[in-house]
N, C-alpha and C. Protein backbone atom coordinates (compact mmCIF):
# COMPACT_ATOMS: atom_id res chain seq x y z
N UNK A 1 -5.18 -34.25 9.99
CA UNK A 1 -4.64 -33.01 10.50
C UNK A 1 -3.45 -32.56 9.66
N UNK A 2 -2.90 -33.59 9.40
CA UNK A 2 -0.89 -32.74 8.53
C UNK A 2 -1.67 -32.36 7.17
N UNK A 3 -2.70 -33.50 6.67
CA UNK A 3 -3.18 -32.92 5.15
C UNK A 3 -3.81 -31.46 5.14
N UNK A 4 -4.31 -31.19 6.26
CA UNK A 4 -4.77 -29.67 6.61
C UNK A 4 -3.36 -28.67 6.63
N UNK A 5 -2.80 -29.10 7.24
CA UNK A 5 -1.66 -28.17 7.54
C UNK A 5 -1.24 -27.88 6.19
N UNK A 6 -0.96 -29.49 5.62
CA UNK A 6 -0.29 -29.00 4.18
C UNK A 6 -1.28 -28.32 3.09
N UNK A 7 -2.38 -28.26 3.08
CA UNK A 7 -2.97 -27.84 2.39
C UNK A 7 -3.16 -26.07 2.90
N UNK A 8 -2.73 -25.88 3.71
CA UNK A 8 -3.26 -24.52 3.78
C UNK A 8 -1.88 -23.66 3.92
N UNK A 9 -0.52 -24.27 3.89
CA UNK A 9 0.65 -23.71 3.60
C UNK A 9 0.71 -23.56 2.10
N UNK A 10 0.06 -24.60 1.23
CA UNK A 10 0.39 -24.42 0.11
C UNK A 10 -0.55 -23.12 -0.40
N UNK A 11 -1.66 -22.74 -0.22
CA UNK A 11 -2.46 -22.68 -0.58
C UNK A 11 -1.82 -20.49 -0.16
N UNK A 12 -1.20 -20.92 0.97
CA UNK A 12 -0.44 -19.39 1.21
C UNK A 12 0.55 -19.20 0.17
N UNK A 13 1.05 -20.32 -0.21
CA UNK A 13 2.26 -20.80 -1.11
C UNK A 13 2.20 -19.94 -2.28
N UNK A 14 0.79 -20.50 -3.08
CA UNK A 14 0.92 -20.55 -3.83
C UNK A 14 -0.11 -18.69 -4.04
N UNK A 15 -0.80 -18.16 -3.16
CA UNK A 15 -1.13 -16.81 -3.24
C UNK A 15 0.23 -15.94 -3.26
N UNK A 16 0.92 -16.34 -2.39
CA UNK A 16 2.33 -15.19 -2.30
C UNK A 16 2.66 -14.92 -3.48
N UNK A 17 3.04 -16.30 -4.32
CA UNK A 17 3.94 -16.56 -5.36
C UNK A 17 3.14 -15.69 -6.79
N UNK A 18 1.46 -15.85 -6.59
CA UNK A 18 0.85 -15.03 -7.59
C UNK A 18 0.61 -13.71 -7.08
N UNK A 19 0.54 -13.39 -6.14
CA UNK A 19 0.95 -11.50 -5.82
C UNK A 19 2.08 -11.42 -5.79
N UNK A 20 3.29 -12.06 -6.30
CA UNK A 20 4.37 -11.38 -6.56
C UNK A 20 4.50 -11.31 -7.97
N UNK A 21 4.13 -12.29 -8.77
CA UNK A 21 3.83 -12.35 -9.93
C UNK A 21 3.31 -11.50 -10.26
N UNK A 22 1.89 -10.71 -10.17
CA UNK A 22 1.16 -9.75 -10.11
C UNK A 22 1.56 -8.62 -9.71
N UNK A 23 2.50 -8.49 -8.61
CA UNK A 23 3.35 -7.13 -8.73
C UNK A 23 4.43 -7.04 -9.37
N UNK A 24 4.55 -7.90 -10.40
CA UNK A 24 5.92 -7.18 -11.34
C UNK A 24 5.33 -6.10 -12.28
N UNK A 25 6.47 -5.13 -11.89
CA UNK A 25 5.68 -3.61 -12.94
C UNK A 25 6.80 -3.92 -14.27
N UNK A 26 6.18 -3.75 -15.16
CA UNK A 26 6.95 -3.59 -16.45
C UNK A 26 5.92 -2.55 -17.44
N UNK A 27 6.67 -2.36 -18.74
CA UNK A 27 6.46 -1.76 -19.26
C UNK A 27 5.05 -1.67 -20.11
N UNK A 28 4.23 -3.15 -20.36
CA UNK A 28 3.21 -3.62 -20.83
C UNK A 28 2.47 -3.40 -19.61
N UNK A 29 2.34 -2.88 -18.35
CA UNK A 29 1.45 -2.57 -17.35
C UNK A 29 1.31 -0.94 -17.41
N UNK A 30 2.05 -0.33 -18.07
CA UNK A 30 2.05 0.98 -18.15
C UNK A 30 3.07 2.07 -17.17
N UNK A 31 4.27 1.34 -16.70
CA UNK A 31 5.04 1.78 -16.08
C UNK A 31 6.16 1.63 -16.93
N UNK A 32 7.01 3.32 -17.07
CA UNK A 32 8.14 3.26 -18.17
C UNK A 32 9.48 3.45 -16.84
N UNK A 33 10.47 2.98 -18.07
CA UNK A 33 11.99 3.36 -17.13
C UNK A 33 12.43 4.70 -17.52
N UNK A 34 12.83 5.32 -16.89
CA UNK A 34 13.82 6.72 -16.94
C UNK A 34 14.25 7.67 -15.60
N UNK A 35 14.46 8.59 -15.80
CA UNK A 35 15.56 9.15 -14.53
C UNK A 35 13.17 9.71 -13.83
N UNK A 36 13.87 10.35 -12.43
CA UNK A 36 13.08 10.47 -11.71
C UNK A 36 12.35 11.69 -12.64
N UNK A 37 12.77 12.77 -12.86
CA UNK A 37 12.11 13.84 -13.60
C UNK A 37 11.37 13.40 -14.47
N UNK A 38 11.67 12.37 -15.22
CA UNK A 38 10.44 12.29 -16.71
C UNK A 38 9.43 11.44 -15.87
N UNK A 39 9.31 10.75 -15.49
CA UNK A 39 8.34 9.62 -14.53
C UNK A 39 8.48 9.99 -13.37
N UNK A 40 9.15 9.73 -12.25
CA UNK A 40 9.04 10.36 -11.28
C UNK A 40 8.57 9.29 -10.44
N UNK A 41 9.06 9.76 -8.82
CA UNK A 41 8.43 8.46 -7.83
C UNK A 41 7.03 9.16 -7.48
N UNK A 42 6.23 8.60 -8.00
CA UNK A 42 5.23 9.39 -7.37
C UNK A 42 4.83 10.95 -8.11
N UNK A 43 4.90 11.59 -6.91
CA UNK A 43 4.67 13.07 -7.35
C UNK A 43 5.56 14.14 -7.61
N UNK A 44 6.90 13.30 -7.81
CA UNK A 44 8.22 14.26 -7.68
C UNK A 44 8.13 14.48 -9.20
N UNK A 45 7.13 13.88 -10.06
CA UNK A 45 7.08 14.04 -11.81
C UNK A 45 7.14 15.63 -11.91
N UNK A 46 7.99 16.77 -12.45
CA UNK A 46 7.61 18.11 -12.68
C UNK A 46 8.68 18.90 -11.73
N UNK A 47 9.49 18.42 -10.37
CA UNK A 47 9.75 19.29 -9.72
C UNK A 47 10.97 19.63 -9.83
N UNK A 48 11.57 19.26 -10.81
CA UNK A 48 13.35 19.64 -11.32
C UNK A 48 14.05 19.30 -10.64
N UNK A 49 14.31 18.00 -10.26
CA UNK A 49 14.93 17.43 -9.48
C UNK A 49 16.64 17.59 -10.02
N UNK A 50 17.66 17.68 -9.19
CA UNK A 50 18.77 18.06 -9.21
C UNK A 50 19.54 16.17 -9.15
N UNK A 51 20.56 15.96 -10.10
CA UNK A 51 20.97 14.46 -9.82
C UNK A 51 20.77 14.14 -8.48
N UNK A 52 21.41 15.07 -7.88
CA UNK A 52 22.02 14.56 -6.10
C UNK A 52 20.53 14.13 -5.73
N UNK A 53 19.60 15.03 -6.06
CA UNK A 53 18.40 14.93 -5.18
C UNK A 53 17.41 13.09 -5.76
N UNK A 54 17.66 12.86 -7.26
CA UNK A 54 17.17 12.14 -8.26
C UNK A 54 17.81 10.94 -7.09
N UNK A 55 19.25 10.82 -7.11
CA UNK A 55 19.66 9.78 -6.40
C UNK A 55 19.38 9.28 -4.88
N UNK A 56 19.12 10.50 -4.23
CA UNK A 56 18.45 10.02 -3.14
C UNK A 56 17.29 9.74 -2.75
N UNK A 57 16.33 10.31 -3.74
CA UNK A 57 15.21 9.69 -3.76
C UNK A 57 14.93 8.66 -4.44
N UNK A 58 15.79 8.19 -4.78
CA UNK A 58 15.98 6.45 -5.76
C UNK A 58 15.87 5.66 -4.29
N UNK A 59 17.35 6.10 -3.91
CA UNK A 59 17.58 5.28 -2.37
C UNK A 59 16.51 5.38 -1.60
N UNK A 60 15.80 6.37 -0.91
CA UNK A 60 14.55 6.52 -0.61
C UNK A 60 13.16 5.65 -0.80
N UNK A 61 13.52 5.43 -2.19
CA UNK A 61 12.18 4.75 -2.82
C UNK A 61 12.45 3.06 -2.51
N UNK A 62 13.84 2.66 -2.61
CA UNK A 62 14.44 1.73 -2.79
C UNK A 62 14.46 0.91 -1.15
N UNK A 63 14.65 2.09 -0.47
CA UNK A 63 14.66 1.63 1.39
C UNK A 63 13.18 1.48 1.69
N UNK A 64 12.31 2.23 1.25
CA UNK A 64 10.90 2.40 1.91
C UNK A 64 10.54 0.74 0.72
N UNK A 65 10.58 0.13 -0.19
CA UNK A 65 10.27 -0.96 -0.83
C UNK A 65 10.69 -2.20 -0.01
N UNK A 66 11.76 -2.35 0.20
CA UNK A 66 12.30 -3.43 0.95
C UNK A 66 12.06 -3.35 2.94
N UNK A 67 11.59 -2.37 3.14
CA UNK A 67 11.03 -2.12 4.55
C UNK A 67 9.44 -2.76 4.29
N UNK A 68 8.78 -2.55 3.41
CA UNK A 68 7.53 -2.88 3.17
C UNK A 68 7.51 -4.11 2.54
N UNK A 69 8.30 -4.53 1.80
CA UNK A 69 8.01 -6.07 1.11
C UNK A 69 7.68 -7.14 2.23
N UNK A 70 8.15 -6.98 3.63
CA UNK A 70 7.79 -8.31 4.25
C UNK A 70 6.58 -8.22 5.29
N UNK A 71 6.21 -6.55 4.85
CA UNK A 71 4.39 -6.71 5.83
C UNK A 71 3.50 -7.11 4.62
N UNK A 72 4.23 -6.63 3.13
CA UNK A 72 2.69 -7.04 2.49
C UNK A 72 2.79 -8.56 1.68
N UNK A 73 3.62 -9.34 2.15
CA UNK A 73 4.20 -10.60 2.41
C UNK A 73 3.53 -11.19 3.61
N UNK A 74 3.54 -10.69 4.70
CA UNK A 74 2.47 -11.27 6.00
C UNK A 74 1.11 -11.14 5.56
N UNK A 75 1.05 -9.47 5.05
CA UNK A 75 -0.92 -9.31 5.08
C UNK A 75 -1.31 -10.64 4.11
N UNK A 76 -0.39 -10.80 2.63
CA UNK A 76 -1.00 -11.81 2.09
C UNK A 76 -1.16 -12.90 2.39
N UNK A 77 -0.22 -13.45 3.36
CA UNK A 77 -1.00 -14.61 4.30
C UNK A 77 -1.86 -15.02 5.02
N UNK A 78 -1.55 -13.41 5.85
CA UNK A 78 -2.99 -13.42 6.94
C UNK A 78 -4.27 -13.11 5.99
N UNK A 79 -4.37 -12.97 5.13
CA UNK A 79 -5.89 -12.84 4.04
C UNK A 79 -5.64 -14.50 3.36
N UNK A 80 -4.61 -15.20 2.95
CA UNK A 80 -4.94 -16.65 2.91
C UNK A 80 -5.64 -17.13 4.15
N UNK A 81 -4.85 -16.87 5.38
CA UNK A 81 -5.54 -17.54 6.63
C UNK A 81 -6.74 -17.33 6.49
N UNK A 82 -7.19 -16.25 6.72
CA UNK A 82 -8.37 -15.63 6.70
C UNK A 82 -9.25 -16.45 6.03
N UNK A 83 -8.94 -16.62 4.61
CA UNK A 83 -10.25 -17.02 3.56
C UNK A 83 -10.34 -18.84 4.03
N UNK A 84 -9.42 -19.22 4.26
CA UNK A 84 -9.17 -20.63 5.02
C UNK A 84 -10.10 -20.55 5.86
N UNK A 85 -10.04 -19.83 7.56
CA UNK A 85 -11.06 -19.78 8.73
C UNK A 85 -12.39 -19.25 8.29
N UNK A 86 -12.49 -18.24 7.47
CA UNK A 86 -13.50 -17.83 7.22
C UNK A 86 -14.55 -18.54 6.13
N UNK A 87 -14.17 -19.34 5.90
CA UNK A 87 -14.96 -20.61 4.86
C UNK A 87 -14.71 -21.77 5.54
N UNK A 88 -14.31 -22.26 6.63
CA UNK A 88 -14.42 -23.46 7.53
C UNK A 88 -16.03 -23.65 8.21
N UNK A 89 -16.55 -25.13 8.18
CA UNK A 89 -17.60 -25.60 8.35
C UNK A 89 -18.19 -24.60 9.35
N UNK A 90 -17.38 -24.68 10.97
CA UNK A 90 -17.22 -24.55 11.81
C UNK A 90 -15.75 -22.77 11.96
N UNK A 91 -16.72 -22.04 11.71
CA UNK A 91 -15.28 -20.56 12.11
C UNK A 91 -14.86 -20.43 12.96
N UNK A 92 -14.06 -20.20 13.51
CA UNK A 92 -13.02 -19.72 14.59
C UNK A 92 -13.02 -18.71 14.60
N UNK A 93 -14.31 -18.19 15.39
CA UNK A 93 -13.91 -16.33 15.56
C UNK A 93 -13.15 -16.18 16.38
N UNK A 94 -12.16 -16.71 16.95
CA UNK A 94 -11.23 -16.28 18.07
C UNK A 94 -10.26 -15.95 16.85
N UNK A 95 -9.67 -17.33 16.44
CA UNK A 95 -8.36 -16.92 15.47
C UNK A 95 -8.54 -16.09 14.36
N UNK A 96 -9.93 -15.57 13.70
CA UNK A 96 -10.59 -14.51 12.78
C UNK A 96 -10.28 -13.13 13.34
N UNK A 97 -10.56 -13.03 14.32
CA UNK A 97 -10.57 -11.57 15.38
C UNK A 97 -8.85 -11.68 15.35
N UNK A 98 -8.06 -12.56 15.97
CA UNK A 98 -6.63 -12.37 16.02
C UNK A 98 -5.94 -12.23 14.27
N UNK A 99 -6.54 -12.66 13.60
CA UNK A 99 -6.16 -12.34 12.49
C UNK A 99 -6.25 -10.18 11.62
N UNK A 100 -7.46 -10.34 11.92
CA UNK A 100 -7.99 -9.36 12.02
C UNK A 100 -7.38 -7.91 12.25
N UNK A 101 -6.91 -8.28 14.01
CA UNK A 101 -5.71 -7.48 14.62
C UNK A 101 -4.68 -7.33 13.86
N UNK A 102 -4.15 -8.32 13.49
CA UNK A 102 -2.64 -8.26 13.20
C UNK A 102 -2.63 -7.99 11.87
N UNK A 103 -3.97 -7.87 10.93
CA UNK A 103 -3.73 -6.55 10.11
C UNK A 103 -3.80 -5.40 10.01
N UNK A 104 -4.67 -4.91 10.96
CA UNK A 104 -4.29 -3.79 11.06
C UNK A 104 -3.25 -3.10 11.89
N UNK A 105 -2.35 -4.05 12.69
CA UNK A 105 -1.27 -3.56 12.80
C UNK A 105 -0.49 -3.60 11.78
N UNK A 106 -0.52 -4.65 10.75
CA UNK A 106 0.65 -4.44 9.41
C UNK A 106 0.23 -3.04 8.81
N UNK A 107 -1.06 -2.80 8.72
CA UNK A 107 -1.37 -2.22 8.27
C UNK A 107 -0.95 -0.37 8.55
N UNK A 108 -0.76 -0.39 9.57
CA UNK A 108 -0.56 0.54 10.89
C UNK A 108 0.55 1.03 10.49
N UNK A 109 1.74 0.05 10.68
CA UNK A 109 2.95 -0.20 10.16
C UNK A 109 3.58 0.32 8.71
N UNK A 110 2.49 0.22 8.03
CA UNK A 110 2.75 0.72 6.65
C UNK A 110 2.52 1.84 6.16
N UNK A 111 1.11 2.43 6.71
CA UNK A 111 1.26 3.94 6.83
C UNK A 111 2.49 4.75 7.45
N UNK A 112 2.48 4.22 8.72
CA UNK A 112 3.88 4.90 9.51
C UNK A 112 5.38 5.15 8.76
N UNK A 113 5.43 4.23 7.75
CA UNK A 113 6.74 3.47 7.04
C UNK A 113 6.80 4.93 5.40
N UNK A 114 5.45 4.52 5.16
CA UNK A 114 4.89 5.72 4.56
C UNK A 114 5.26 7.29 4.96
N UNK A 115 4.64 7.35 5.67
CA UNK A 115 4.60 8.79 6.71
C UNK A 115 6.12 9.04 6.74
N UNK A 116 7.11 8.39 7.06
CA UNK A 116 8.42 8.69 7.44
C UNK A 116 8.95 9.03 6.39
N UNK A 117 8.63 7.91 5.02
CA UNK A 117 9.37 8.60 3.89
C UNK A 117 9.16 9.82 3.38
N UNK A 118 7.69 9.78 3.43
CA UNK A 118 7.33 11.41 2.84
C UNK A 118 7.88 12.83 3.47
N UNK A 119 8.24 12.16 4.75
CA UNK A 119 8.78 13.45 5.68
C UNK A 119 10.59 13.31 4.91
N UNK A 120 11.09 12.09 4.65
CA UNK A 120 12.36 12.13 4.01
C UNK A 120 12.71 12.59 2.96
N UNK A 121 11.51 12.77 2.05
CA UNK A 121 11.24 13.29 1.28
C UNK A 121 11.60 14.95 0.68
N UNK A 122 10.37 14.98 1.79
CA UNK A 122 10.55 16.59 1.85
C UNK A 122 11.35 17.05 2.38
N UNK A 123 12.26 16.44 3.15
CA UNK A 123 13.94 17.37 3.50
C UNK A 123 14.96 17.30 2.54
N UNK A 124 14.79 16.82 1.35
CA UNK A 124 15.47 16.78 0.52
C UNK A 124 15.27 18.24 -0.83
N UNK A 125 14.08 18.67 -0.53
CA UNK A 125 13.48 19.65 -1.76
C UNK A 125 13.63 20.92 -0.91
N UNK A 126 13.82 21.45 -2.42
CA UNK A 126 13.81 22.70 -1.59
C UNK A 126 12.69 23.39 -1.38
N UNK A 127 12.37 24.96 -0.68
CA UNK A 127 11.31 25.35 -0.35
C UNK A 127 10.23 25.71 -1.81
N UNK A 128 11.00 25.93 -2.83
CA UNK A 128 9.63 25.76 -4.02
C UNK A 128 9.00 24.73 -4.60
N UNK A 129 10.32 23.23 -4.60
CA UNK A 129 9.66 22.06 -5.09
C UNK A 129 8.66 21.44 -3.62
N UNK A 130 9.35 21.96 -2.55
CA UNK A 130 8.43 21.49 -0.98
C UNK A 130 6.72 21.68 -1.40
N UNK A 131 6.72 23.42 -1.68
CA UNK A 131 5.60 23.16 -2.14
C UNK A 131 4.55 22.61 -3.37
N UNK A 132 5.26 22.67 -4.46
CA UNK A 132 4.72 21.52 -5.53
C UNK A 132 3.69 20.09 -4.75
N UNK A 133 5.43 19.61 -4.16
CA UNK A 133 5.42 18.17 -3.66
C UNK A 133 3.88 18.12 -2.50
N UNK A 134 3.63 19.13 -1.42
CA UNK A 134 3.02 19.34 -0.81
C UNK A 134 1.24 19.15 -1.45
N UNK A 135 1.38 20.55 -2.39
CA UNK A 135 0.37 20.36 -3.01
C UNK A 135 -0.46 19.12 -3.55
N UNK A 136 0.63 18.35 -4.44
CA UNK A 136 0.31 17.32 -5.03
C UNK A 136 -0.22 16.21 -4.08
N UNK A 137 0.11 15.88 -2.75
CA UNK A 137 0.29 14.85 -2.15
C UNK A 137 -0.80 15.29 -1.03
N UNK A 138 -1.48 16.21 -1.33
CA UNK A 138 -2.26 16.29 -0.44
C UNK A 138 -3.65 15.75 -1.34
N UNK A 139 -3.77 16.49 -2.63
CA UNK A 139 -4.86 16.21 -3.90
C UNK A 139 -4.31 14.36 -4.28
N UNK A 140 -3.47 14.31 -4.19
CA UNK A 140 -3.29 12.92 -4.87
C UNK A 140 -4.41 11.85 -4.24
N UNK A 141 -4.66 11.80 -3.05
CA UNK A 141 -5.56 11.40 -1.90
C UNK A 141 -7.00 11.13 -1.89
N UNK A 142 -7.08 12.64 -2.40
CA UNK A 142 -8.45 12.81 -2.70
C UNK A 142 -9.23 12.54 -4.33
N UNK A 143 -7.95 12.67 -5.28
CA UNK A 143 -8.74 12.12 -6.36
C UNK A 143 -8.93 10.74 -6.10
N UNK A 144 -8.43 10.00 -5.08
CA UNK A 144 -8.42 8.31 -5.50
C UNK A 144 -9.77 8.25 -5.00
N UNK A 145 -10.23 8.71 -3.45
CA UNK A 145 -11.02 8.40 -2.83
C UNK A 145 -12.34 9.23 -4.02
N UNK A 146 -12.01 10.04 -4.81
CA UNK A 146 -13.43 10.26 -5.45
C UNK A 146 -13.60 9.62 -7.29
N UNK A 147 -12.46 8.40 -7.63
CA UNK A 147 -12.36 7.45 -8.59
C UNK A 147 -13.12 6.29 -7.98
N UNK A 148 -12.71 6.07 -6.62
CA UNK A 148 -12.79 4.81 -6.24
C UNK A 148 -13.45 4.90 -4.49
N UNK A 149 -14.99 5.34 -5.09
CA UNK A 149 -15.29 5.80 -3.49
C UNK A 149 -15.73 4.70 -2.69
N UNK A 150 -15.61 4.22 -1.25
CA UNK A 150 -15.81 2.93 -1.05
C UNK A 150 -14.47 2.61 -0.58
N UNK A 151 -13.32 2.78 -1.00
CA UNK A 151 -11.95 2.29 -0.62
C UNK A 151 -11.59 2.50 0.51
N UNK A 152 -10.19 2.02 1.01
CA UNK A 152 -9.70 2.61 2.16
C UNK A 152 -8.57 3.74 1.78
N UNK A 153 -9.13 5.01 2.15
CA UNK A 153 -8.97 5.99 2.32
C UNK A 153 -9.96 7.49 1.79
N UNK A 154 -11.17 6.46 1.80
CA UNK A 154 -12.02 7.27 1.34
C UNK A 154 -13.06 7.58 3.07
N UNK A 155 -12.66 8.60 3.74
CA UNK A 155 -12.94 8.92 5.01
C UNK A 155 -14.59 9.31 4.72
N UNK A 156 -14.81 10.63 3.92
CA UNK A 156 -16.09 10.76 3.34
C UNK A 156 -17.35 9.44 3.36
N UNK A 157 -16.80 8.88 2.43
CA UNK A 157 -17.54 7.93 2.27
C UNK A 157 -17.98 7.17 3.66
N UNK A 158 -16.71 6.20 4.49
CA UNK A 158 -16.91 5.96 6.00
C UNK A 158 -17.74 6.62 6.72
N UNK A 159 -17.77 8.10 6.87
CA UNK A 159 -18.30 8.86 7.55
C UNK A 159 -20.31 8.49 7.26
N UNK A 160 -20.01 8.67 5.94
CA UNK A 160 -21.80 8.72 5.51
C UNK A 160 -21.82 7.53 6.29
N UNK A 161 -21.44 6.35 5.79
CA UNK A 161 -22.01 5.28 6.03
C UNK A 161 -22.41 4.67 7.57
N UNK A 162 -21.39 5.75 8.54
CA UNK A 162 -21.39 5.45 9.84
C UNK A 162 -22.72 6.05 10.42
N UNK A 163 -22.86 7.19 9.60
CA UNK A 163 -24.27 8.26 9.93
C UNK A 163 -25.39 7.73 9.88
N UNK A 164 -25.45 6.96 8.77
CA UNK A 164 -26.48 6.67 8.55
C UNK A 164 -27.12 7.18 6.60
N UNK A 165 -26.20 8.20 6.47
CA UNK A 165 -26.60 8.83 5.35
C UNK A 165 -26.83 7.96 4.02
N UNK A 166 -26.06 7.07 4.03
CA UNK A 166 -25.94 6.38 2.65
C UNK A 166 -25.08 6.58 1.78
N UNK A 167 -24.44 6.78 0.54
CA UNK A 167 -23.97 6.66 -0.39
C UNK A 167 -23.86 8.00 -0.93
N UNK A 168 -25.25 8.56 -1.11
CA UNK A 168 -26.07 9.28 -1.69
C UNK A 168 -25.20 10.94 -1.49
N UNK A 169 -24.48 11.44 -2.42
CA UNK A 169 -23.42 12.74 -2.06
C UNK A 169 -24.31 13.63 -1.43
């Protein structure tokens, strides 16, 4: 029993430690340094951001990162757990299903965390960059889901598949 235990702490151990590894952005991943206007968080790339505004959406970017580092710190555990119960001789769909849950509450959680910034966001711009920002962030959405159809946030796709339709546009 403890060799189980220890084996499946490490085994979270050692996933955390390589998705954090894996999320370091540097410059050989294709992410450059400079003020928000030339790169930009996101979609603020283009909207003439004013210092005052550059700096608070630093802080912005900077609060919404460290609010989120410790759900996608849990999800990566609960997907170690997961691959642990879910490859056991014998599964535990009880603790699979409770696992289950409690991602999509992280998950829940992170949209919401999301959602708030973007609204923090936009009280910061004014009414011409509002709409830029608007624009962009509504299309930003939809090109992913039609790069990468199948994903989560590709509703379209869900929809066929719930119908019955298939794949098939």
């Amino acid at each position: 029993m403890k060799r189980s235990v220890k084996g499946v702490i490490t085994v979270a151990l050692m996933f955390v430690v390589i998705n954090v590894a894996n999320g370091q952005q540097g410059e050989k991943n294709g992410y450059r340094q400079g003020t928000a206007n030339e790169h930009g968080f996101g979609v603020a790339r283009g909207l003439n951001l004013t210092e005052d505004q550059q700096a608070q959406m630093k802080s912005l970017h900077l609060k919404l990162q460290q609010e989120m580092l410790p759900i996608r710190n849990k999800l990566g555990e609960n997907r170690a757990r997961y691959r642990t119960l879910s490859t056991a001789e014998n599964a535990d769909m009880k603790a699979i299903n409770k696992l289950i849950d409690a991602n999509s509450q992280l998950d829940a959680s992170m949209v919401k965390l999301q959602a708030a910034n973007q609204q923090a966001v936009r009280k910061l711009l004014t009414e011409e960059q509002r709409i830029i920002f608007d624009s962009r962030e509504f299309h930003r959405g939809e090109r992913r889901s039609e790069r990468h159809p199948g994903q989560r946030g590709d509703t379209k796709q869900k929809v066929r598949r719930m119908s019955g339709e298939g794949s098939s546009q």
